[in-house]
Protein backbone atom coordinates (compact mmCIF):
# COMPACT_ATOMS: atom_id res chain seq x y z
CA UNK A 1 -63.55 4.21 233.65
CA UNK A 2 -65.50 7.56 232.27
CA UNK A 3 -64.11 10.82 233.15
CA UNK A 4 -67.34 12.98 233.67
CA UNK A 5 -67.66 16.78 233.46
CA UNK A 6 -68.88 18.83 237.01
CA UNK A 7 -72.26 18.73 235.57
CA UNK A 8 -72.30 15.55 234.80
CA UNK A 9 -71.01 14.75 238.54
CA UNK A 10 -73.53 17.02 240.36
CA UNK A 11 -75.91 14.70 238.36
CA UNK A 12 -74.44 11.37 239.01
CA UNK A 13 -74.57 12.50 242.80
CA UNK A 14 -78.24 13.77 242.18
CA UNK A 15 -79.36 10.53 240.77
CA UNK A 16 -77.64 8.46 243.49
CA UNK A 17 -79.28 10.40 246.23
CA UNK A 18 -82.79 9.79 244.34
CA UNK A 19 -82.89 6.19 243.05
CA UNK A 20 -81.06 4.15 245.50
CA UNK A 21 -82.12 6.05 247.61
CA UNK A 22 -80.02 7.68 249.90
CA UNK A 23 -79.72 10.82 252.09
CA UNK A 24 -77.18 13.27 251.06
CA UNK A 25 -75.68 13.55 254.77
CA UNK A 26 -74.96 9.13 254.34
CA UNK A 27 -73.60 9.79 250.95
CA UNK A 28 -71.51 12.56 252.48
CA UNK A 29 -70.63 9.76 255.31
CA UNK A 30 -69.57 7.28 252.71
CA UNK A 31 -66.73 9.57 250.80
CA UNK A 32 -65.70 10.56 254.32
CA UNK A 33 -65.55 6.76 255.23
CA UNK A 34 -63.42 6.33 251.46
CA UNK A 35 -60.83 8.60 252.39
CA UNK A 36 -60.73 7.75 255.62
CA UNK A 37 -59.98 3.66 254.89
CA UNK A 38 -57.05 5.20 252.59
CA UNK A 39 -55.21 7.34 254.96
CA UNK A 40 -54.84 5.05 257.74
CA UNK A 41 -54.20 1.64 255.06
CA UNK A 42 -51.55 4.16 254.06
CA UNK A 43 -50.72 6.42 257.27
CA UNK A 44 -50.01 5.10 260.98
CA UNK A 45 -50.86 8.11 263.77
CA UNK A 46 -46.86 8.59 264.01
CA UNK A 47 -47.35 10.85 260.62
CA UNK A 48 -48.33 13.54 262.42
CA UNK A 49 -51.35 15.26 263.70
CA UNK A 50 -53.85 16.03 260.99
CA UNK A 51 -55.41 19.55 260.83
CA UNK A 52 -58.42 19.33 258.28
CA UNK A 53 -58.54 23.14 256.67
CA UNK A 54 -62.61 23.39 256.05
CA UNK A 55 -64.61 25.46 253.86
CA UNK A 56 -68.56 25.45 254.28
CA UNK A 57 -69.92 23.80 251.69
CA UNK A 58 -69.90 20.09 250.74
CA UNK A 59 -66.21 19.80 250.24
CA UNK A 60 -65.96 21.28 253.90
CA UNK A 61 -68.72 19.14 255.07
CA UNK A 62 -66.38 15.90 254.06
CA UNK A 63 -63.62 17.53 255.58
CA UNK A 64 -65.62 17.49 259.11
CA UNK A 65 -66.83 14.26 258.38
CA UNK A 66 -63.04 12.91 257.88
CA UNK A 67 -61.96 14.63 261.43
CA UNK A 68 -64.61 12.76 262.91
CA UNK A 69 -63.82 9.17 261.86
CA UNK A 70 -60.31 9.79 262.05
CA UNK A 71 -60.88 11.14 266.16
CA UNK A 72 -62.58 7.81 266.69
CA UNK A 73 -59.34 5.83 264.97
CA UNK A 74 -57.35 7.29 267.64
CA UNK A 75 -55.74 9.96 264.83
CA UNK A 76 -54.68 13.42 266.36
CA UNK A 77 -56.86 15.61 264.05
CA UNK A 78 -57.61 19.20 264.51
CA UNK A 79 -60.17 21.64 261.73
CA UNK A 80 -59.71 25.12 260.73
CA UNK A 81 -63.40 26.36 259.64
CA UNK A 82 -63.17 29.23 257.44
CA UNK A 83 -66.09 31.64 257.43
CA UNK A 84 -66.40 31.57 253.67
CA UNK A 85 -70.04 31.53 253.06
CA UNK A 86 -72.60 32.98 255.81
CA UNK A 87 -75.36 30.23 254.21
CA UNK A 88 -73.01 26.80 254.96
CA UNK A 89 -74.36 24.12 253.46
CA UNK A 90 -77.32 21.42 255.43
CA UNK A 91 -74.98 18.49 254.99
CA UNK A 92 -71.28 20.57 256.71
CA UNK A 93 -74.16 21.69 259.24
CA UNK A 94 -74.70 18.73 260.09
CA UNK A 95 -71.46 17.48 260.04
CA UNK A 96 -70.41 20.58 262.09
CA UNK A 97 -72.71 19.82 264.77
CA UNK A 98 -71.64 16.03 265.28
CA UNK A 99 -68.01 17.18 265.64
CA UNK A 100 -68.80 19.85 268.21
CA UNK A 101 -70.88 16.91 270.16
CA UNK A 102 -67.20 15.07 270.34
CA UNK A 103 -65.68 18.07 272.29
CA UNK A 104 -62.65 16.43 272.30
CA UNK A 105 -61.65 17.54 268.48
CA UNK A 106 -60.33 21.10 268.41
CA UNK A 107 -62.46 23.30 266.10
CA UNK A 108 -60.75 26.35 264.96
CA UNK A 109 -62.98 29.29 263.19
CA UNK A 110 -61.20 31.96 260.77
CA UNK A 111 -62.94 34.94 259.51
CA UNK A 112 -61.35 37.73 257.53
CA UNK A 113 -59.59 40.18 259.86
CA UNK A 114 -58.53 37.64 262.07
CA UNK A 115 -54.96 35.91 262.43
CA UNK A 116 -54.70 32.85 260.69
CA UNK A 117 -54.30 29.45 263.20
CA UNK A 118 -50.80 28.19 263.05
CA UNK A 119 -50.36 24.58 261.78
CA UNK A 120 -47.38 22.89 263.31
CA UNK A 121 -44.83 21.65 260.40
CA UNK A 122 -45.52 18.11 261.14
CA UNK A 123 -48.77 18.08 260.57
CA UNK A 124 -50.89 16.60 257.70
CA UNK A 125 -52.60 18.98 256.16
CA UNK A 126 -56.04 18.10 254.39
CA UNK A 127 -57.45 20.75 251.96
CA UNK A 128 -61.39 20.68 252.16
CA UNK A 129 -61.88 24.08 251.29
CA UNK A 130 -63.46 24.41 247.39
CA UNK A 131 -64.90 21.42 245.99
CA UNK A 132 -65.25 20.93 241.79
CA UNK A 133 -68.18 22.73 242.06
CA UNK A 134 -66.14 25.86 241.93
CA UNK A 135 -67.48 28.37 239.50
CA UNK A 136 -64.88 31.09 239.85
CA UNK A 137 -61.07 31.63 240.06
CA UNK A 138 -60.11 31.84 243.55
CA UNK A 139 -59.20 35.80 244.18
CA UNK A 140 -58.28 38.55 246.92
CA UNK A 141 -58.32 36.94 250.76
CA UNK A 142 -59.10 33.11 250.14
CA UNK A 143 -56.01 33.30 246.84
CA UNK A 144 -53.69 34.58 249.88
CA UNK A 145 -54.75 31.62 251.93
CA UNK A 146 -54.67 29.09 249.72
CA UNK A 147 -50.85 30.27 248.61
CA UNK A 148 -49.80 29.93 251.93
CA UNK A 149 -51.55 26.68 252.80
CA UNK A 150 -49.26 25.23 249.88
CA UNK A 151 -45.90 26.11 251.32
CA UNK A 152 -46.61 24.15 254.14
CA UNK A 153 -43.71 22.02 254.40
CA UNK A 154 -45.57 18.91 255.81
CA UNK A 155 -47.83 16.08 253.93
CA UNK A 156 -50.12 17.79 252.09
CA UNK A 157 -53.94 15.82 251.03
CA UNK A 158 -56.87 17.59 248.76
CA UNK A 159 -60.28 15.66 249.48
CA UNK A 160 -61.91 14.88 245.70
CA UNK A 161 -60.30 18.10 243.94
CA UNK A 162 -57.40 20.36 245.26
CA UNK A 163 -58.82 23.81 246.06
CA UNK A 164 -59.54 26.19 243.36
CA UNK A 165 -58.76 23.55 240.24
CA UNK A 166 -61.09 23.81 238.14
CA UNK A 167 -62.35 19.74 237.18
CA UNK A 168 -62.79 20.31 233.18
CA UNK A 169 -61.31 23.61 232.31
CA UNK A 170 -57.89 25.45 232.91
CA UNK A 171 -57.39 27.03 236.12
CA UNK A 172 -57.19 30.80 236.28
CA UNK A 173 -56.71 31.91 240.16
CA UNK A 174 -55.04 29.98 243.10
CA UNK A 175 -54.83 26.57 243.44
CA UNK A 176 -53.62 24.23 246.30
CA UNK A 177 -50.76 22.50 245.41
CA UNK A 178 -50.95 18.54 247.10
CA UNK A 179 -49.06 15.88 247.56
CA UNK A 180 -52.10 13.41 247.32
CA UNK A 181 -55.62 13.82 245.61
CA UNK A 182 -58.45 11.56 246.68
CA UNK A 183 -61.09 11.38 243.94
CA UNK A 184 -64.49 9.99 244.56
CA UNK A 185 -65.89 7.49 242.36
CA UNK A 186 -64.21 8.60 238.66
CA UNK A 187 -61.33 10.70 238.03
CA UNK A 188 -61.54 14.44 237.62
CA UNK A 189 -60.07 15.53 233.67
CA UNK A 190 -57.79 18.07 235.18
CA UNK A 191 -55.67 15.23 236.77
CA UNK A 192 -54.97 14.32 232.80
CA UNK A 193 -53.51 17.79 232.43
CA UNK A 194 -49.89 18.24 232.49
CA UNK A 195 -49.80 22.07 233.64
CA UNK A 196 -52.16 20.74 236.97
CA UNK A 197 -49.97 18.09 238.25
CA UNK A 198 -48.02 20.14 240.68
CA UNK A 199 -51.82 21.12 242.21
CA UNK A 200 -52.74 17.44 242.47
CA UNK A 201 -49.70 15.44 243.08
CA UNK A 202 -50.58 11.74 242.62
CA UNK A 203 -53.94 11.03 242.10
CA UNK A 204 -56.07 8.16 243.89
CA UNK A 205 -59.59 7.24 242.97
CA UNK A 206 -61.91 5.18 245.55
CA UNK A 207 -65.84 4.51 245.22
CA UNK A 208 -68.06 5.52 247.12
CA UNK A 209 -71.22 3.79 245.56
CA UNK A 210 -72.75 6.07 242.96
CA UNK A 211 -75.02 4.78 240.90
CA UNK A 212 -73.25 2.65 238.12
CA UNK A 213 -76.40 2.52 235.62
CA UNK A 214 -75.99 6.51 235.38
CA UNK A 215 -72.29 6.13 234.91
CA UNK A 216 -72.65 3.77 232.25
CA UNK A 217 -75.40 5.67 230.25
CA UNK A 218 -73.61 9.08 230.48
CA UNK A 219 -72.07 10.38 227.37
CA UNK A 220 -68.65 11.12 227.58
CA UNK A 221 -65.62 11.20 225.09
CA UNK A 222 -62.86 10.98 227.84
CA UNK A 223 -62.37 7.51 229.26
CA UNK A 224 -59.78 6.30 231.82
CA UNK A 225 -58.52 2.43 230.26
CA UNK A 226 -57.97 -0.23 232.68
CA UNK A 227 -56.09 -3.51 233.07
CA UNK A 228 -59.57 -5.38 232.76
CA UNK A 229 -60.43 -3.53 229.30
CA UNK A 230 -57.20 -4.36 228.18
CA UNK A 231 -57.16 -8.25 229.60
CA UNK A 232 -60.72 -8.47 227.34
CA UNK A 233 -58.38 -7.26 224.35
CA UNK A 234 -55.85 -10.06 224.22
CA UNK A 235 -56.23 -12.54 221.92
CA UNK A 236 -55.36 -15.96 223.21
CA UNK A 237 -53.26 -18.46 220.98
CA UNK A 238 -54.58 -21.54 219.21
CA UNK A 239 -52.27 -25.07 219.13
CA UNK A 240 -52.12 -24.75 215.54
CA UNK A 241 -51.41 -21.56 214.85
CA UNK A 242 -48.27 -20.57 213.18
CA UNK A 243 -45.90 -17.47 212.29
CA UNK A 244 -48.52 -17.19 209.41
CA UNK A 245 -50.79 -16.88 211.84
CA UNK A 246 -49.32 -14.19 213.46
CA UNK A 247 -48.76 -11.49 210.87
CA UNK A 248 -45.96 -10.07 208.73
CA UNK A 249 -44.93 -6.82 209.99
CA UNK A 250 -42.67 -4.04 207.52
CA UNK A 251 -41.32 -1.70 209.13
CA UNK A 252 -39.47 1.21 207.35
CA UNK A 253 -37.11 2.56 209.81
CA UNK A 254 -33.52 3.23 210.48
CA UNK A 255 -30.74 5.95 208.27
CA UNK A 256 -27.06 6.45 208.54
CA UNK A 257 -26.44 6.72 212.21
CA UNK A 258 -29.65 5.56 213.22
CA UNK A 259 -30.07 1.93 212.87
CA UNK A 260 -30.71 1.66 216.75
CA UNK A 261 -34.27 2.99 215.80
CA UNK A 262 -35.14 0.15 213.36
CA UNK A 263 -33.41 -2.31 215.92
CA UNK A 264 -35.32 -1.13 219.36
CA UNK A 265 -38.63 -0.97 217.01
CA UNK A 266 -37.91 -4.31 215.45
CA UNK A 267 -37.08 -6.48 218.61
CA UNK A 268 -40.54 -4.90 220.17
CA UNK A 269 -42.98 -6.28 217.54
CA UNK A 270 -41.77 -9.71 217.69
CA UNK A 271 -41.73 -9.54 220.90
CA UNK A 272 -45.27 -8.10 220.99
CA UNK A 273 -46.50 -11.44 219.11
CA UNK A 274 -45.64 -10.75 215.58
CA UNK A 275 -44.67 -13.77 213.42
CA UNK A 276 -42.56 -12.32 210.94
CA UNK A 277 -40.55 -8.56 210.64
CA UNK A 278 -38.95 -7.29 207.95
CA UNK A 279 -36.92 -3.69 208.30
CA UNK A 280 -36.71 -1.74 204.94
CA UNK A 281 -33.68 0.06 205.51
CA UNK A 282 -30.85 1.99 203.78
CA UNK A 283 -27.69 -0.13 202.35
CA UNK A 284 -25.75 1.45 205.36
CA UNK A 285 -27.21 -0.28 207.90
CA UNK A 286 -27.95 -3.75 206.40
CA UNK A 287 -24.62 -5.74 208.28
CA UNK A 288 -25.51 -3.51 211.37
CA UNK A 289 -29.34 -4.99 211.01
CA UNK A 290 -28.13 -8.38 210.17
CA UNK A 291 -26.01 -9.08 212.72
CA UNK A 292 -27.28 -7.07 215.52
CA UNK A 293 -31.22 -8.77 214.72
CA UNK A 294 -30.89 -11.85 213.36
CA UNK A 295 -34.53 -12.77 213.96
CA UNK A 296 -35.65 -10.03 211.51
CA UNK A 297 -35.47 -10.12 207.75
CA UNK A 298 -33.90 -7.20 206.20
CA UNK A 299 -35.21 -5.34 202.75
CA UNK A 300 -32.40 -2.90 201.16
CA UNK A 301 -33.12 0.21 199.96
CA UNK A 302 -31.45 1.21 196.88
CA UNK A 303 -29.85 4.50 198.61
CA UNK A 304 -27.01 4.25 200.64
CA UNK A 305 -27.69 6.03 203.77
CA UNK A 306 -32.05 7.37 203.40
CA UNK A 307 -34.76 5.72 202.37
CA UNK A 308 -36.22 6.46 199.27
CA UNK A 309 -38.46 3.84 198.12
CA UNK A 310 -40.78 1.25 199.45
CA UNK A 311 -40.55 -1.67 197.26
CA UNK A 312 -43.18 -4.73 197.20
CA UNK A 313 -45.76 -4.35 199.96
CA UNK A 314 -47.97 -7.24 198.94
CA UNK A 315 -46.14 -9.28 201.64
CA UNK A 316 -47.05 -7.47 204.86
CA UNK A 317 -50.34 -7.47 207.23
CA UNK A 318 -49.19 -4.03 208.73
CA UNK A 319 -46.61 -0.86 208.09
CA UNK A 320 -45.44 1.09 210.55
CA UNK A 321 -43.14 4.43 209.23
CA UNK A 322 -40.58 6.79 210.18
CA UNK A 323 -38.60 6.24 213.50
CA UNK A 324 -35.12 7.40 212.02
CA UNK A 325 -35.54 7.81 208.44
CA UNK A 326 -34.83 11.50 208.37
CA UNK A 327 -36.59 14.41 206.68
CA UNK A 328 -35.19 14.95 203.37
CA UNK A 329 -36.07 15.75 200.17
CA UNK A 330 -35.88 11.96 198.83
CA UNK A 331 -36.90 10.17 201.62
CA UNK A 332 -40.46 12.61 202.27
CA UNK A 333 -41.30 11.35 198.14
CA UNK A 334 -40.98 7.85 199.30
CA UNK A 335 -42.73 8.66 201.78
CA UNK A 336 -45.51 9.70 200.55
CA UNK A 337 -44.92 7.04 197.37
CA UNK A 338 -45.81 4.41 200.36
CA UNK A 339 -49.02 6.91 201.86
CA UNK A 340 -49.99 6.13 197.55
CA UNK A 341 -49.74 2.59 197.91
CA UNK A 342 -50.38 1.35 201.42
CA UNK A 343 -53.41 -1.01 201.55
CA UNK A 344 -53.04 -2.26 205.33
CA UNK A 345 -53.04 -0.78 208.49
CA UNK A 346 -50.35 1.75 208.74
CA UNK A 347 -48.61 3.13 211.58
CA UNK A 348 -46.62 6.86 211.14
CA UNK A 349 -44.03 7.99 214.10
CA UNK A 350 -41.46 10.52 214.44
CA UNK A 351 -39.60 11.66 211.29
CA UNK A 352 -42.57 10.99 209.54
CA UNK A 353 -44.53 12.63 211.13
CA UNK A 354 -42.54 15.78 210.92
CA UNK A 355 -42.54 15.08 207.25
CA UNK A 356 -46.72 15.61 207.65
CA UNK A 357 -45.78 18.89 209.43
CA UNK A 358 -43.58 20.31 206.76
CA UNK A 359 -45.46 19.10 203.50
CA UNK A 360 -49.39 19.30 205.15
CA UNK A 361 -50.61 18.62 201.31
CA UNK A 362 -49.34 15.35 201.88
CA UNK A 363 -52.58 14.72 204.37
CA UNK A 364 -54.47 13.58 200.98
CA UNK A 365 -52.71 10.52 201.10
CA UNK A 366 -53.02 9.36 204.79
CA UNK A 367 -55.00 6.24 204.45
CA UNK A 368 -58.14 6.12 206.89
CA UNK A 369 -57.33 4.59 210.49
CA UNK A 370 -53.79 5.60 210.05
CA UNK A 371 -52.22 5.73 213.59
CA UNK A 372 -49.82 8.68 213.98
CA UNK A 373 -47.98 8.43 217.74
CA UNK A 374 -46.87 12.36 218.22
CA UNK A 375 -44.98 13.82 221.59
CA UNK A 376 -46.80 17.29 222.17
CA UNK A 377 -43.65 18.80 220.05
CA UNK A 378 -44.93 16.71 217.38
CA UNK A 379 -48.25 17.11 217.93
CA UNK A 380 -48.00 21.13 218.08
CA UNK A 381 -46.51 21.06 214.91
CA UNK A 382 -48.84 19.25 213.10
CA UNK A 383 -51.51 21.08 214.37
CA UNK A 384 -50.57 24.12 215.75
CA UNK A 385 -49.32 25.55 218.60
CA UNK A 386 -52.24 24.87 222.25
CA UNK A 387 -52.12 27.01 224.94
CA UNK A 388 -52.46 24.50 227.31
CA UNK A 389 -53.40 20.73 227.72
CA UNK A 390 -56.90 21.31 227.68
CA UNK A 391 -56.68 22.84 224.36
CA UNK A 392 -54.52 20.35 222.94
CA UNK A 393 -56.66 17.44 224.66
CA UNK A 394 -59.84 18.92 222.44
CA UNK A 395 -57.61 19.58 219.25
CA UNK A 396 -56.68 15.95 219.23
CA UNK A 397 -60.15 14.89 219.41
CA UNK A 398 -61.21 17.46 216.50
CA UNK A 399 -58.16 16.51 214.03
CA UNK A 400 -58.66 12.61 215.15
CA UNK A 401 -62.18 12.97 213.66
CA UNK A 402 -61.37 15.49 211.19
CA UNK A 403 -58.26 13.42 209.32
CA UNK A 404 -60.40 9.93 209.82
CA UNK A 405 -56.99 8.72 211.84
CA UNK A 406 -56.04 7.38 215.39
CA UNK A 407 -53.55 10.17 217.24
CA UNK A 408 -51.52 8.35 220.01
CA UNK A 409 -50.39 11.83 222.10
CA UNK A 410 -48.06 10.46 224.20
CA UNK A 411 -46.96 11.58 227.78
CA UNK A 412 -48.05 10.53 230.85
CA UNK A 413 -51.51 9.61 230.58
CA UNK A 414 -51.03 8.95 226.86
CA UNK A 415 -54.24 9.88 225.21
CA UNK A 416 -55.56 7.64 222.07
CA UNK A 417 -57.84 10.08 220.32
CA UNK A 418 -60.32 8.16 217.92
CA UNK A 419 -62.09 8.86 214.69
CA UNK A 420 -65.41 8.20 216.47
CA UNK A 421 -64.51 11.37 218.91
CA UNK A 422 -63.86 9.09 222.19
CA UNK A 423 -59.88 9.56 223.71
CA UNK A 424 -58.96 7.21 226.00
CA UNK A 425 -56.07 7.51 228.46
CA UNK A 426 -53.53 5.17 229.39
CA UNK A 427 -52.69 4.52 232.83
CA UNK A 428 -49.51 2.72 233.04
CA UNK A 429 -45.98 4.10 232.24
CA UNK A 430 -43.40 7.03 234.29
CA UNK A 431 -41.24 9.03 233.99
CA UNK A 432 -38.01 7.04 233.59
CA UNK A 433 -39.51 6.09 229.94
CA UNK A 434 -38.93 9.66 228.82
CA UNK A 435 -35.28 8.26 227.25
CA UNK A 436 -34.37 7.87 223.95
CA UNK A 437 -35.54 4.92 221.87
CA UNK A 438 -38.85 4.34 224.10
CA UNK A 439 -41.28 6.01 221.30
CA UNK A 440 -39.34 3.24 218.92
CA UNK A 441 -40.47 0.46 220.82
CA UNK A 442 -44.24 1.81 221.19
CA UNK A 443 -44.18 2.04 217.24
CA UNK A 444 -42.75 -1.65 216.82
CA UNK A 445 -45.28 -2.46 219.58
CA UNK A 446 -48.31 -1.24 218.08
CA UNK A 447 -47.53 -1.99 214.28
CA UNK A 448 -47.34 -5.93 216.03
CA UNK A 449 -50.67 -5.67 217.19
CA UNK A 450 -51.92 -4.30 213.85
CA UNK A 451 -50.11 -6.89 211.80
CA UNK A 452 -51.74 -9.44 214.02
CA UNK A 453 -55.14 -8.52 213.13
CA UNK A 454 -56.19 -6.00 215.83
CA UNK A 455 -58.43 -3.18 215.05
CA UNK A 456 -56.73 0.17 214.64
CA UNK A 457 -58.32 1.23 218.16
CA UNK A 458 -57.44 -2.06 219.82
CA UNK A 459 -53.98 -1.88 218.39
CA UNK A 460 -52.87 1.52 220.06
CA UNK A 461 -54.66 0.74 223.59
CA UNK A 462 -53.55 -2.60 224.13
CA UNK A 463 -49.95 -0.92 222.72
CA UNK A 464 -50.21 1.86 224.46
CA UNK A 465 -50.96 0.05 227.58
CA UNK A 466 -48.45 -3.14 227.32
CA UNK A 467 -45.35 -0.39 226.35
CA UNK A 468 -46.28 1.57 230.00
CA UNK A 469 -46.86 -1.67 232.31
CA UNK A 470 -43.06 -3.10 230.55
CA UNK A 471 -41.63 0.52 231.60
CA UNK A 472 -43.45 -0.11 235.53
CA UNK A 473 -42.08 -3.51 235.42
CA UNK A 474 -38.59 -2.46 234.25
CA UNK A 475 -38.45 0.54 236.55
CA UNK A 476 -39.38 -1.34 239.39
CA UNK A 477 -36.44 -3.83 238.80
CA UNK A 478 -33.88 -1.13 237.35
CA UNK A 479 -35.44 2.05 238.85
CA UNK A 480 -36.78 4.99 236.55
CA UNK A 481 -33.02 6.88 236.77
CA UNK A 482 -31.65 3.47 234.81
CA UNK A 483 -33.95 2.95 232.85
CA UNK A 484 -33.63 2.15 228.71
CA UNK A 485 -35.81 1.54 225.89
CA UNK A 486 -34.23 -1.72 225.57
CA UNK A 487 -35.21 -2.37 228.98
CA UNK A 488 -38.90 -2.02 228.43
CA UNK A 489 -38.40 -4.66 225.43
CA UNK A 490 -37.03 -7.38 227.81
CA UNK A 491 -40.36 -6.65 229.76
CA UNK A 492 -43.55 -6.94 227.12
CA UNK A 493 -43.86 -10.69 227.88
CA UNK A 494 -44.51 -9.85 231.82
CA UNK A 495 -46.50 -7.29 230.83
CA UNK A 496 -48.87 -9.82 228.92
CA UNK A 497 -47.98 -11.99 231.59
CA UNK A 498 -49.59 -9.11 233.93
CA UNK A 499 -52.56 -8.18 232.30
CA UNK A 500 -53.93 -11.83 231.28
CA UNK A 501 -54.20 -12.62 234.99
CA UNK A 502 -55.45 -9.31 235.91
């Protein structure tokens, strides 16, 4: 699914209106109709009375639209028009006048200078004040309102974009905070941002029939993945195929007091598909591997407790580097001795990745289509230091292109930035995966894929994906509070279970 910028929107809208055709006051009738089918699949009338708070432009214009259908479903609604504009809209004309014909739908009007209507806690309060097509922070009277709206202490709903968020830059002035966004037809980019999600609360998207050909002509390099793209990604099993078949994964992993990295990694990219594993590891760790593994081979390093050297790595399909190994002097020249000599796909993660941060000349040696998985800590310092997600959205894209090399920014909505300039975010995982270990497993689980024979792109969205659906499917079973990285292990085979049967 394409995440468009506002122009791009205003466009797609445009284009709709012209070439199915339809009039704008349908089109208008259709979102209305959208949200409308997802409140009350979602909300009985025993919620609470719904007060609709209504600007007078387009946004507005839905908002009336939504009172009216709602009225007619036997919901208690009542709308708070404020006098923002002295030129409404056609369409929230429109709109206005079919909701006065009603009569039976109170319609309150606020102008500056006058008290503000009371909203009874229990009501639902729907914010259809600014649409995306804001152009300004929201300042001075309106900034008061909007404040005040978001302290109220009942359900709170934004129609398409919470009130004064800006839909592809960072927000300056007030901002509504909701509960619930409903987004028409594609997904605004400020839902992606972490800073925005106490404005827009969880985020729903429902079509209301734009026109698809425009969607799927328009350029743009942000791109929502779903379960369908990734069900086209899995490669289905032959009746002769073999642990050959599969791949021979290395992965070098694990120090003194942290052979639980090398472990968690390892069990996840057999358990991804891969036929073979083999942990490179210090001498430390080898009965810990041994015994605690048995399924994977282990290959000793000649230290006792870092890795320092990579050995023969003729034998492997893929590489994946760094979970535990530590940042010292010894172990970054092996590192980089392996950077020298790597001829397959490599994955980097964690320590070596800090290793990047603290030695950047090292960047000479980072093979093309290299995935590197950073956390924004990670991220920030191999790259510098954003000043908000936005920033650090567009930096990914610039240093994915720039270095040649796949950048996995994890979070919620993990974002795979590509060499080609696309980023595509992930839309499975939550917050009970933020534990120790569960950046482990998404490095075993993506070097799998890549030892398997998936592209470098395929590899870390089908990862990506597979690691956040096993963390749904775990927390669902073991809730987010319990959850472990081990947990989301015993849960990759549901997870391809899940998403071949979409």
């Amino acid at each position: 699914m394409k995440v468009l910028n506002v122009e791009q929107i205003r466009q797609l809208d445009a284009y709709t209106i012209e070439h199915e055709p339809i009039p704008s006051i349908d089109l208008m009738e259709r979102a209305a109709l959208a949200f409308v089918h997802w409140y009350t699949t979602h909300f009985d009338p025993e919620k609470g009375p719904l007060w609709i708070v209504c600007g007078t432009g387009n946004n507005g214009g839905d908002g009336l639209a939504i009172a009216r259908l709602l009225h007619q479903r036997f919901y208690t609604v009542e709308v708070i028009v404020c006098a923002i504009s002295s030129n409404p809209t056609p369409d929230f004309q429109t709109n206005l006048e079919r909701l006065e014909s009603i009569r039976t739908v109170p319609i309150h009007r606020y102008v500056k200078g006058d008290p503000f209507p009371g909203i009874p806690e229990t009501a639902v309060l729907v914010d259809g004040i600014f649409g995306s097509g804001l152009n300004r922070p929201v300042e001075g009277l309106w900034a008061g309102l909007i404040e005040s709206l978001s302290n109220h202490p009942g359900l709170r709903i934004a129609i398409d974009v919470p009130s004064g968020l800006f839909a592809d830059r960072p927000s300056t002035g007030a901002v509504f905070q909701a509960d619930f966004t409903l987004s028409f037809e594609l997904p605004k980019l400020a839902f992606f941002i972490p800073e925005n999600n106490r404005f827009v609360g969880k985020w729903i998207v429902r079509s209301i029939g734009l026109d698809e050909s425009f969607i799927a002509n328009a350029e743009a390099p942000y791109e929502l993945t779903e379960c369908r793209e990734v069900h086209s990604l899995v490669k289905r099993r032959r009746t002769f195929d073999h642990k050959g078949t599969f791949g021979h994964a290395l992965l070098v992993m694990g120090s003194y007091g942290k052979a639980g990295a090398a472990i968690l990694a390892a069990r996840a990219c057999l358990r991804t598909g891969c036929g073979l594993v083999t942990i490179h590891a210090p001498k430390v760790t080898y009965p810990i591997l041994q015994v605690a593994f048995p399924e994977a081979m282990v290959s000793v390093d000649q230290h006792e407790f870092v890795f320092t050297q990579h050995g023969n790595l003729s034998l492997y399909k893929a590489i994946g580097i760094g979970c535990g190994i530590g940042v010292n002097q010894l172990t970054a020249m092996g590192f980089r001795e392996l950077l020298q000599h790597a001829t397959v796909p490599l994955l980097i993660d964690a320590d070596g990745l800090n290793i990047l941060a603290e030695r950047p000349e090292y960047w000479t040696d980072v093979p093309p289509d290299t995935i590197l998985t950073p956390h924004p800590r990670e991220f920030d310092r191999l790259f510098g230091h954003s000043e908000n997600g936005f920033e650090r959205l567009e930096r990914a894209r610039e240093k994915a292109m720039e270095k040649r090399v796949y950048i996995v920014l994890k979070g919620a909505f993990s974002t795979i930035a590509c060499p080609d300039g696309s980023a595509h975010f992930n839309a499975t995982g939550n917050p009970g995966m933020g534990t120790g270990g569960s950046g482990d497993v998404l490095s075993g689980m993506i070097t799998s894929l890549l030892a398997q024979g998936y592209t470098p792109r395929d590899a870390a969205i089908l990862g990506v994906y597979l690691h956040g659906l096993a963390g749904d499917l775990a927390a669902a079973d073991w809730q987010q509070e319990a959850l472990l990285a081990s947990d989301i292990v015993r849960y990759i085979g549901k997870s391809f279970e899940r998403i071949k049967s979409p």
